[in-house]
Protein backbone atom coordinates (compact mmCIF):
# COMPACT_ATOMS: atom_id res chain seq x y z
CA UNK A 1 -3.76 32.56 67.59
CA UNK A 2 -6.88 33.70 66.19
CA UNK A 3 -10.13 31.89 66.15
CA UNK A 4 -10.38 31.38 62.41
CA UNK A 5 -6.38 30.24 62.13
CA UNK A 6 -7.65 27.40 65.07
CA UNK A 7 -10.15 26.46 63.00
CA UNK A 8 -8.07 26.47 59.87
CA UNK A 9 -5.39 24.54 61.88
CA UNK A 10 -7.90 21.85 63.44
CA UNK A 11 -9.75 20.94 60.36
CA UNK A 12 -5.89 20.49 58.53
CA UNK A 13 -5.40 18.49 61.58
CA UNK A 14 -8.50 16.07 61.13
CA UNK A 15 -7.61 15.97 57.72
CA UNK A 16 -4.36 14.43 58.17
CA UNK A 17 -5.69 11.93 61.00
CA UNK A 18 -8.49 10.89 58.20
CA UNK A 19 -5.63 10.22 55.17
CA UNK A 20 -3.42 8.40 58.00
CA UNK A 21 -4.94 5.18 58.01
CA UNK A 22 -5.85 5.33 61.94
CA UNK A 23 -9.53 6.45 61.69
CA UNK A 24 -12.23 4.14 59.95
CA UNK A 25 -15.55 5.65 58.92
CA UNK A 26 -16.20 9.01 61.26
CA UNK A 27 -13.94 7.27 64.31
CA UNK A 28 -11.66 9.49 65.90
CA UNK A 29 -11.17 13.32 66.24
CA UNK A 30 -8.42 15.87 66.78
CA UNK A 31 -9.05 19.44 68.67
CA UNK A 32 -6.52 22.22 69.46
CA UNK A 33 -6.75 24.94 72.34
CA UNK A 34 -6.27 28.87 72.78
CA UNK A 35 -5.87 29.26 75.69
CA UNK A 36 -5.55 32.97 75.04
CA UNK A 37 -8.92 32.94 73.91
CA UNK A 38 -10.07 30.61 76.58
CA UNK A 39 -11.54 28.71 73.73
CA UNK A 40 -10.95 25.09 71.76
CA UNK A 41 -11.68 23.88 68.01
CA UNK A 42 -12.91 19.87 67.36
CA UNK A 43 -13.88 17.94 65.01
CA UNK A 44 -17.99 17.79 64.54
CA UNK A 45 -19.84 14.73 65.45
CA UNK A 46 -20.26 11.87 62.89
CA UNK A 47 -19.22 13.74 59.81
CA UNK A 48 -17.01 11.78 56.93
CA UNK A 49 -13.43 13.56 57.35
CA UNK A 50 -13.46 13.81 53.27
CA UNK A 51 -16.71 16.29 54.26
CA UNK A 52 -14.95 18.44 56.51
CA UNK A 53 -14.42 22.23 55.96
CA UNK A 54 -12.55 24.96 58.55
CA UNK A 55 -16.05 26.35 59.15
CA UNK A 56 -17.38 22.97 60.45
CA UNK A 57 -14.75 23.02 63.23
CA UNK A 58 -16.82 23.57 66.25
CA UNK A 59 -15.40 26.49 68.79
CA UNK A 60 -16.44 25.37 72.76
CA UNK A 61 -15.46 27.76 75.74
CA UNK A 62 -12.38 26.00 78.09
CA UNK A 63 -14.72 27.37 81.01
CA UNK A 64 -17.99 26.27 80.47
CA UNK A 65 -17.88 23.71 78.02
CA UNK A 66 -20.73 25.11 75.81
CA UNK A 67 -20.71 25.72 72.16
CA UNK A 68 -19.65 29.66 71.23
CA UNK A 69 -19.40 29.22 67.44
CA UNK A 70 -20.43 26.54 65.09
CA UNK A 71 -23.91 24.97 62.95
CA UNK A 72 -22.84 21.25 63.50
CA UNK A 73 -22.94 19.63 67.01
CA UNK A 74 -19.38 19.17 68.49
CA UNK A 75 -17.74 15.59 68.64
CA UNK A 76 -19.37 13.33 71.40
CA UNK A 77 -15.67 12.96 72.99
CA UNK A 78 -15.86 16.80 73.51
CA UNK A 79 -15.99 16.42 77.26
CA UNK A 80 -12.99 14.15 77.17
CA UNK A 81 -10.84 16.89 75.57
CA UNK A 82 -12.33 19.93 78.12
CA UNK A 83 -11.17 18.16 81.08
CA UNK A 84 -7.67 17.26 79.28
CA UNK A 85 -6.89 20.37 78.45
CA UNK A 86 -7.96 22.38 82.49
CA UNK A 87 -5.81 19.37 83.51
CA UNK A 88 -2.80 18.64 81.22
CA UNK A 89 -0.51 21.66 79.76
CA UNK A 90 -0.96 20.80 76.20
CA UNK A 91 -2.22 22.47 72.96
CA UNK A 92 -4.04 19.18 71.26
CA UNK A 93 -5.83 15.92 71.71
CA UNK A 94 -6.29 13.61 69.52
CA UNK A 95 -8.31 10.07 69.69
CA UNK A 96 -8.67 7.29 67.17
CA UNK A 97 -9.60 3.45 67.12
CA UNK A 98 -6.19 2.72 65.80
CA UNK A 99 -5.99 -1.23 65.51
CA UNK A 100 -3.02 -2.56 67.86
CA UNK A 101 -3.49 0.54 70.33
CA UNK A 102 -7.09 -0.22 70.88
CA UNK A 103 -6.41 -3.80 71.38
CA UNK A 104 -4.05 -3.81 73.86
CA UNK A 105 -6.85 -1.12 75.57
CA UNK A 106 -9.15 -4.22 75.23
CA UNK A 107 -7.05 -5.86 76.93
CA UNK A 108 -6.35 -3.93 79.58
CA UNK A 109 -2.62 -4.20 79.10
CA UNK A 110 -0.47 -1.14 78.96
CA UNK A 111 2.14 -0.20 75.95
CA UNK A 112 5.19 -1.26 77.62
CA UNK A 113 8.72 1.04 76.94
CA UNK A 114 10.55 -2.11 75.89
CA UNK A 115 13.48 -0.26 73.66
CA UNK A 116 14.56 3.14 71.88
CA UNK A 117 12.14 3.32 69.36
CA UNK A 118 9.76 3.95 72.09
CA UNK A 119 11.59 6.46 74.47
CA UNK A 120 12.27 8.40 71.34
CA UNK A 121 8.55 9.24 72.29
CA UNK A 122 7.70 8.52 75.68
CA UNK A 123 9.89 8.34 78.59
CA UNK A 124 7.97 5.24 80.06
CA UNK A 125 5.31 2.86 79.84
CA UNK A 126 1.94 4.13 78.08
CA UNK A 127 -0.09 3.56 80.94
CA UNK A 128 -3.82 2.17 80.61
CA UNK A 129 -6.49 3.75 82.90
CA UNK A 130 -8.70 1.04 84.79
CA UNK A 131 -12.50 0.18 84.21
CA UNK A 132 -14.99 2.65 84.48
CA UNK A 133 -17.95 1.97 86.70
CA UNK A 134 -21.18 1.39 86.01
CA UNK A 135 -21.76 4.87 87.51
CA UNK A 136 -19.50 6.57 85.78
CA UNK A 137 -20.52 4.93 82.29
CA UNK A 138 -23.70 6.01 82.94
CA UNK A 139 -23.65 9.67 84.16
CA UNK A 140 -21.85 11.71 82.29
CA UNK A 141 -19.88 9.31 80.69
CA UNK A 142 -17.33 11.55 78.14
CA UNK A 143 -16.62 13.46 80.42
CA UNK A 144 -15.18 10.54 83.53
CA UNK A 145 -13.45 8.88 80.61
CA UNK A 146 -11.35 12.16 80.86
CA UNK A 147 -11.32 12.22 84.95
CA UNK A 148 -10.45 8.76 84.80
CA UNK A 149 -6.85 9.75 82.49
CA UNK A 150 -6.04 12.56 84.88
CA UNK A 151 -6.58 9.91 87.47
CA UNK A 152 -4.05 7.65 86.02
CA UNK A 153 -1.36 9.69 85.72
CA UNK A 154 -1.83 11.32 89.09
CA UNK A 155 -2.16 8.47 91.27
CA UNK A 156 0.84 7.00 89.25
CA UNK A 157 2.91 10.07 89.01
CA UNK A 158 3.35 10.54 85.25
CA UNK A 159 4.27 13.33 83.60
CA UNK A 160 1.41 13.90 80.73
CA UNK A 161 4.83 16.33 78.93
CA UNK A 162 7.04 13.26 78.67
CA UNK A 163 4.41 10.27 78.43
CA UNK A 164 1.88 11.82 75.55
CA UNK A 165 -0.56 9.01 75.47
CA UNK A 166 -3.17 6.89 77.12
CA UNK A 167 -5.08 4.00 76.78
CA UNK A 168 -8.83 4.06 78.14
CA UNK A 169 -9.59 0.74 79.37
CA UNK A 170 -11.96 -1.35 76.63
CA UNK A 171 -12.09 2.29 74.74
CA UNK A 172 -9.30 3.03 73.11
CA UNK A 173 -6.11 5.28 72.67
CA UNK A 174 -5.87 9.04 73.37
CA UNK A 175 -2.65 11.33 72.57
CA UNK A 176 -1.94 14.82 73.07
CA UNK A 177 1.06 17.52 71.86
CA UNK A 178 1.83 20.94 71.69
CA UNK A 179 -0.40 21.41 69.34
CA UNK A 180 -3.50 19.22 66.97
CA UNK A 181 -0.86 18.37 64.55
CA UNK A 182 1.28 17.09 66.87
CA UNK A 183 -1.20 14.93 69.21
CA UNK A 184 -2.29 13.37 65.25
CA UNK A 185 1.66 12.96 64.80
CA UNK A 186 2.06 10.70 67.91
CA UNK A 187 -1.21 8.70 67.55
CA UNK A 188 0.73 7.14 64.33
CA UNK A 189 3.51 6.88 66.31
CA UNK A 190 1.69 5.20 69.46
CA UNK A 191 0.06 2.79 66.84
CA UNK A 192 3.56 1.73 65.17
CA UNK A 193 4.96 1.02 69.05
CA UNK A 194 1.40 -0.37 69.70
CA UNK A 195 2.10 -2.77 66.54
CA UNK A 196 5.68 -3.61 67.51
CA UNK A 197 4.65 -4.45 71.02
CA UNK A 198 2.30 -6.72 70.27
CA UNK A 199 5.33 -8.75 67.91
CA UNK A 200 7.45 -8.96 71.29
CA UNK A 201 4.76 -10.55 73.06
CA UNK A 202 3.98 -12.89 70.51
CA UNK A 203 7.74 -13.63 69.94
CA UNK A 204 9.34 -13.19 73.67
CA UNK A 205 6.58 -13.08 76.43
CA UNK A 206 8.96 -13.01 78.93
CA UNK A 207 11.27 -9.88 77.37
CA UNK A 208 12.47 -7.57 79.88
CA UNK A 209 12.26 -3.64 79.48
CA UNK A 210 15.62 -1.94 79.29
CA UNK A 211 17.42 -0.70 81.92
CA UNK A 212 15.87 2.96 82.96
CA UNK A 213 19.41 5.18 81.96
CA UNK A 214 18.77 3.93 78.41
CA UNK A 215 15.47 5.22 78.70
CA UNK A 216 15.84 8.26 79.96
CA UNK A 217 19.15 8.99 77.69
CA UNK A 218 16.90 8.50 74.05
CA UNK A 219 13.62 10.32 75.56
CA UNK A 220 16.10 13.36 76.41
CA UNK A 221 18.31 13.58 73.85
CA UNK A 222 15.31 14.42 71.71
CA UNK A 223 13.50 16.72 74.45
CA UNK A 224 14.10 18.88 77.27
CA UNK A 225 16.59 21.92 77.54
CA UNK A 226 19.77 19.47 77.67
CA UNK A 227 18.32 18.02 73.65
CA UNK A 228 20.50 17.63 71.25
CA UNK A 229 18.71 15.37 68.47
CA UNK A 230 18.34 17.20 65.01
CA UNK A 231 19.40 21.00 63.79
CA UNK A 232 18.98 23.78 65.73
């Protein structure tokens, strides 16, 4: 992919998460990687989305983390997205302030896989990462919210390819995809299970999750090499 078709591609991308009803205000930003061009494309820092243009989309070097291309300054999460992508095989991140997701990140209680709907999605529980410390927080602090999600699903062996989400601890949710359209398409879908999952513990605190086969059967059906789901 060329540079300008990232850009192109990242600002349609913002666009979509600013008209989805996730974002408030400037909240939130998508990028997308090429990896080819060792380079990625975000959103710039505190600009309306309605603003936005394809030559605001801010280019920053997968190896150094320093701006190669762009007037504006680069979102503040920038550092959050560099270590996602040298850690996680995926093609976009996106983050928002979604309602439901970022309160059960308040709360410090993890998105539970309690039916279908979910593991349509993600093949398990949408983990939360634990606090930050103090020295973290205050040295260097975008980029150790991004150590600390790489820490949470490597100490707890989860696959970031079949769990596509997080939720930072008091922060709020992050999701990533193949590419920026796809990490916007699952923070709507995070924030619909986010939504849900907060009715089940209101209605039935003590619901148990589904047995693991029926988990595994819906998440694969719709992923994989063995998928089936849809046309072909």
């Amino acid at each position: 992919m060329r540079l300008e078709e990232l850009r192109t591609s990242v600002w349609k991308a913002n666009l979509e998460l600013g008209s989805s009803g996730l974002v408030r205000g400037t909240f939130g930003n998508v990028s997308g990687v090429d990896r080819a061009a060792n380079a990625f494309a975000i959103k710039p820092s505190g600009v309306p989305y309605e603003e936005l243009t394809p030559e605001h989309m801010v280019l920053v070097s997968l190896e150094t983390g320093e701006v190669l291309e762009g007037e504006l300054r680069p979102s503040s999460d920038t550092p959050t997205h560099l270590e996602l992508y040298r850690s996680f095989p995926v093609g976009g991140v996106a983050h928002t302030h979604s309602e439901h997701a970022t309160a059960l990140a308040q709360a410090r209680v993890p998105l539970r896989c309690m039916g279908t709907t979910h593991a349509d999605y993600f093949c398990g529980d949408v983990p939360v990462t634990r606090e930050m410390t103090r020295e973290e927080v205050e040295s260097a602090y975008e980029r150790n919210t991004g150590v600390v999600i790489v820490e949470t699903f490597t100490s707890a062996g989860i696959s970031p390819e079949e769990v596509g989400a997080v939720l930072v601890a008091n922060h709020g949710p992050f999701t990533w995809g193949k590419d920026a359209h796809e990490a916007v398409s699952r923070s709507d879908i995070l924030e619909l299970l986010a939504r849900m999952e907060c009715t089940v513990r209101a209605m039935a605190p003590d619901a148990a999750p589904p047995a693991r086969y029926l988990i595994d059967k819906h998440f694969l059906r719709k992923h994989g090499s063995g998928a089936y789901y849809g046309q072909k």
